[in-house]
C-alpha atoms as a PDB file:
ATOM      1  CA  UNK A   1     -57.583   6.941  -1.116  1.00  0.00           C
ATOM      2  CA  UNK A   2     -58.624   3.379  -2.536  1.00  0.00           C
ATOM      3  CA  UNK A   3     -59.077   0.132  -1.959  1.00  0.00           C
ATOM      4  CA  UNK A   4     -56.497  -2.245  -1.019  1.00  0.00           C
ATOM      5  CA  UNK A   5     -55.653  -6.021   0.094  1.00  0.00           C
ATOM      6  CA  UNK A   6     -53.656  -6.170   2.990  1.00  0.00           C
ATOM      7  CA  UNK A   7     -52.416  -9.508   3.796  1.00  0.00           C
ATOM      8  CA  UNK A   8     -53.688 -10.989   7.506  1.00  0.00           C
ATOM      9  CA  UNK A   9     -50.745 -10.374  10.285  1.00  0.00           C
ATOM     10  CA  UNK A  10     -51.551 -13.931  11.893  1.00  0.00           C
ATOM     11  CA  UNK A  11     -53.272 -15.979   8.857  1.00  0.00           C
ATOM     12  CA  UNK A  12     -50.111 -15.082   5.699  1.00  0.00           C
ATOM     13  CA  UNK A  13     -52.805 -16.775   3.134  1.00  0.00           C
ATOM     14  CA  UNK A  14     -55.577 -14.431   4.111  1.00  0.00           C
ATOM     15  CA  UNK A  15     -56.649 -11.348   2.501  1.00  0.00           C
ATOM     16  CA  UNK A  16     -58.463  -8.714   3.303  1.00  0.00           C
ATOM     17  CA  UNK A  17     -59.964  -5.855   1.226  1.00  0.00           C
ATOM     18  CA  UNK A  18     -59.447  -2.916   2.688  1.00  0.00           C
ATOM     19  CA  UNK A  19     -59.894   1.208   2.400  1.00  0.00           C
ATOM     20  CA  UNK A  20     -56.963   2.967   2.552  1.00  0.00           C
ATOM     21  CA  UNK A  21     -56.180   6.544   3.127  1.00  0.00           C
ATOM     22  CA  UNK A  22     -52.686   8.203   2.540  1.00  0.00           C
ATOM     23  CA  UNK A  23     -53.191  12.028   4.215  1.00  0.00           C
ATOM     24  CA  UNK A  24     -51.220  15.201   3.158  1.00  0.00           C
ATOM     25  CA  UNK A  25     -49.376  14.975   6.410  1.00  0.00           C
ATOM     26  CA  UNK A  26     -48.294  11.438   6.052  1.00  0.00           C
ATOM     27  CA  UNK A  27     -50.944   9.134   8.163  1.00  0.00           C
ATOM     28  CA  UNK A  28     -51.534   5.737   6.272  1.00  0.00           C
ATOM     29  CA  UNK A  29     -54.974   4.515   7.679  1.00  0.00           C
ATOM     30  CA  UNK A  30     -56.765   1.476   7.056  1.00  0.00           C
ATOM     31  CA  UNK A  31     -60.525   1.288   7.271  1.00  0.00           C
ATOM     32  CA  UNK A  32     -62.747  -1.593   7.505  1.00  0.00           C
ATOM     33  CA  UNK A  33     -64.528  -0.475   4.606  1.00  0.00           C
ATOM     34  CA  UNK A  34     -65.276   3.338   2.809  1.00  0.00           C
ATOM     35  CA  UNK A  35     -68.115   4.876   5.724  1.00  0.00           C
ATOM     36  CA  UNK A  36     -66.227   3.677   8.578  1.00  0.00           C
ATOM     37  CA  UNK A  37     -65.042   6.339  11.099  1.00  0.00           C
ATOM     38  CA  UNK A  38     -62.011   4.776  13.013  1.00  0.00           C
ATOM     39  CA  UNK A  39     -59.333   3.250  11.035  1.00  0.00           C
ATOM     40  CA  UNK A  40     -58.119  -0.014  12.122  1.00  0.00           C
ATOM     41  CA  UNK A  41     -54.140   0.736  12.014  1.00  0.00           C
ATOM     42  CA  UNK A  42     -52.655   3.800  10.949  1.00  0.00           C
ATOM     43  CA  UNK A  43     -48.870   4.399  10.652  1.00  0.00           C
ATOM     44  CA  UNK A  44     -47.249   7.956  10.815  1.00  0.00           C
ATOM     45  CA  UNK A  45     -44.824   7.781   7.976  1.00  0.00           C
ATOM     46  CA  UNK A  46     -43.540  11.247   8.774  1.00  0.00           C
ATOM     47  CA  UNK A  47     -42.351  10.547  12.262  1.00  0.00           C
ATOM     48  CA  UNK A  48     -40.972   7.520  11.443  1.00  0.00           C
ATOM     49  CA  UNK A  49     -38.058   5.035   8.678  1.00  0.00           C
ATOM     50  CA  UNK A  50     -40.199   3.756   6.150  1.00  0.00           C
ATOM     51  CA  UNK A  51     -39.138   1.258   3.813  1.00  0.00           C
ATOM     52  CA  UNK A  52     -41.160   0.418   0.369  1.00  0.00           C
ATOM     53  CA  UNK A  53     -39.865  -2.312  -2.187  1.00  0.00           C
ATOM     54  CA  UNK A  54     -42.002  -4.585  -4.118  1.00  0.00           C
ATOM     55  CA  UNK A  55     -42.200  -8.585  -4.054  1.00  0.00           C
ATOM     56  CA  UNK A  56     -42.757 -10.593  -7.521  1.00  0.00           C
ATOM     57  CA  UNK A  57     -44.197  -7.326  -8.962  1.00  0.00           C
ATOM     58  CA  UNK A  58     -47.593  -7.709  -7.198  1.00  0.00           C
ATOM     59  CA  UNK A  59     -47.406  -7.343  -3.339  1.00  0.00           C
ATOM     60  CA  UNK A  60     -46.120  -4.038  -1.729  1.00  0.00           C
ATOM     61  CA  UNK A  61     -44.217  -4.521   1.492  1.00  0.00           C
ATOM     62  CA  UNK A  62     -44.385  -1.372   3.765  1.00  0.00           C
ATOM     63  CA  UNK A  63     -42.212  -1.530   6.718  1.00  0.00           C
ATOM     64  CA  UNK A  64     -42.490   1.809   9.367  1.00  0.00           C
ATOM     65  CA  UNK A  65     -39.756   1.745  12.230  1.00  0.00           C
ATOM     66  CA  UNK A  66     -39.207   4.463  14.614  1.00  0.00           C
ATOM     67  CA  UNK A  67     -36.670   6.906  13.771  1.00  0.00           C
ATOM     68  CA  UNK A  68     -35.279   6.793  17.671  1.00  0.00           C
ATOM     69  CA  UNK A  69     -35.336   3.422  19.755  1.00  0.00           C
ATOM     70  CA  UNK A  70     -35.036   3.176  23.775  1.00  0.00           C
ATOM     71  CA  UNK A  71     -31.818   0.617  24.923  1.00  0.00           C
ATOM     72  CA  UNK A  72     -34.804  -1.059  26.247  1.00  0.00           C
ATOM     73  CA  UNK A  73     -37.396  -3.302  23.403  1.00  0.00           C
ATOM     74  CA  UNK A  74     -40.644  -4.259  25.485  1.00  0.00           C
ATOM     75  CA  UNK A  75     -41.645  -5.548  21.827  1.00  0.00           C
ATOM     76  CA  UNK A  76     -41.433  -5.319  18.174  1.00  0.00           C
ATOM     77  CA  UNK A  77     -40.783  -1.747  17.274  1.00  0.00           C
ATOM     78  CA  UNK A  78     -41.126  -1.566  13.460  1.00  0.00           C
ATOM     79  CA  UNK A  79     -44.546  -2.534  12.021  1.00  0.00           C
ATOM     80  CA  UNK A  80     -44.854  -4.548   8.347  1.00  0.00           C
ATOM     81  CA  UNK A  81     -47.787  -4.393   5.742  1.00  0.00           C
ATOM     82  CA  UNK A  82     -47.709  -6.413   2.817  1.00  0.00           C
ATOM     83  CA  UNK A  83     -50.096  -5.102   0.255  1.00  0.00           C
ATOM     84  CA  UNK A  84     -51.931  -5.970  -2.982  1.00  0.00           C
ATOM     85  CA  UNK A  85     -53.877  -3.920  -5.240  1.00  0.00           C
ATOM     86  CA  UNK A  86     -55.570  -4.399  -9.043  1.00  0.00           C
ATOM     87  CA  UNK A  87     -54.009  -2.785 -11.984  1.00  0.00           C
ATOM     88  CA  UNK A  88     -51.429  -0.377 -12.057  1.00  0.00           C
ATOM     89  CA  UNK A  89     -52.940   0.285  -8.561  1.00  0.00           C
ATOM     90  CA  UNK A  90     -50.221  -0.918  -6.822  1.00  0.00           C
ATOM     91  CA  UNK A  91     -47.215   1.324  -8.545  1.00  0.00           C
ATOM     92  CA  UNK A  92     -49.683   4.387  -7.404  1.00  0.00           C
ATOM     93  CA  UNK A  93     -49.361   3.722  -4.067  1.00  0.00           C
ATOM     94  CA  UNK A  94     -45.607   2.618  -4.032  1.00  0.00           C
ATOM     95  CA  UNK A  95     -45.047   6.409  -5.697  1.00  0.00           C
ATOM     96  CA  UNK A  96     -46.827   7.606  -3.346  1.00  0.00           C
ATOM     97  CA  UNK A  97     -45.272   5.674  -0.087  1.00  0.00           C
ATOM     98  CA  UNK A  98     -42.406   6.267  -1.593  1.00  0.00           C
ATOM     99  CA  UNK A  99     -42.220  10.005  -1.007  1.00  0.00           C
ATOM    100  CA  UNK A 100     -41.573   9.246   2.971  1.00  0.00           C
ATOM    101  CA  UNK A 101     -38.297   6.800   2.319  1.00  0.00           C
END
């Protein structure tokens, strides 16, 4: 668990500060904020190709595709996070995502 920025899908140049939680059983959720309930997004690294590398040594890209695809694409099928943290923060979480490559 921790906090996070997680760069805006529409708005690149926004940031948003986020609470993230990585679960035993591989669920990445993102809360608004620490007491909130529902998460936002979550992405079932488990289940799915996940793909980790770090940009200019401070923003963690996280890619999650599914492992099988249908012939047919009724939209993007892999999901992207780009992710920014304070500190040695940031190689914490890329161990940790990491584990599900």
């Amino acid at each position: 668990c921790g906090w996070l920025h997680r760069q805006g899908s529409l708005l690149k140049f926004n940031w948003h500060k986020q609470w993230f939680v990585l679960t035993k059983y591989g669920h990445l959720h993102y809360f608004a904020n620490k007491q909130s309930a529902v998460p936002e997004d979550s992405f079932d690294l488990k289940s799915n190709t996940v793909s980790v590398h770090m940009e200019r040594g401070e923003v963690l890209e996280v890619t999650v595709t599914p492992k099988t695809s249908s012939w047919i694409s009724l939209g993007p099928s892999a999901k992207k996070i780009c992710l920014s943290a304070e500190g040695d923060d940031l190689l914490v979480w890329m161990s940790a995502l990491s584990k599900y490559c």
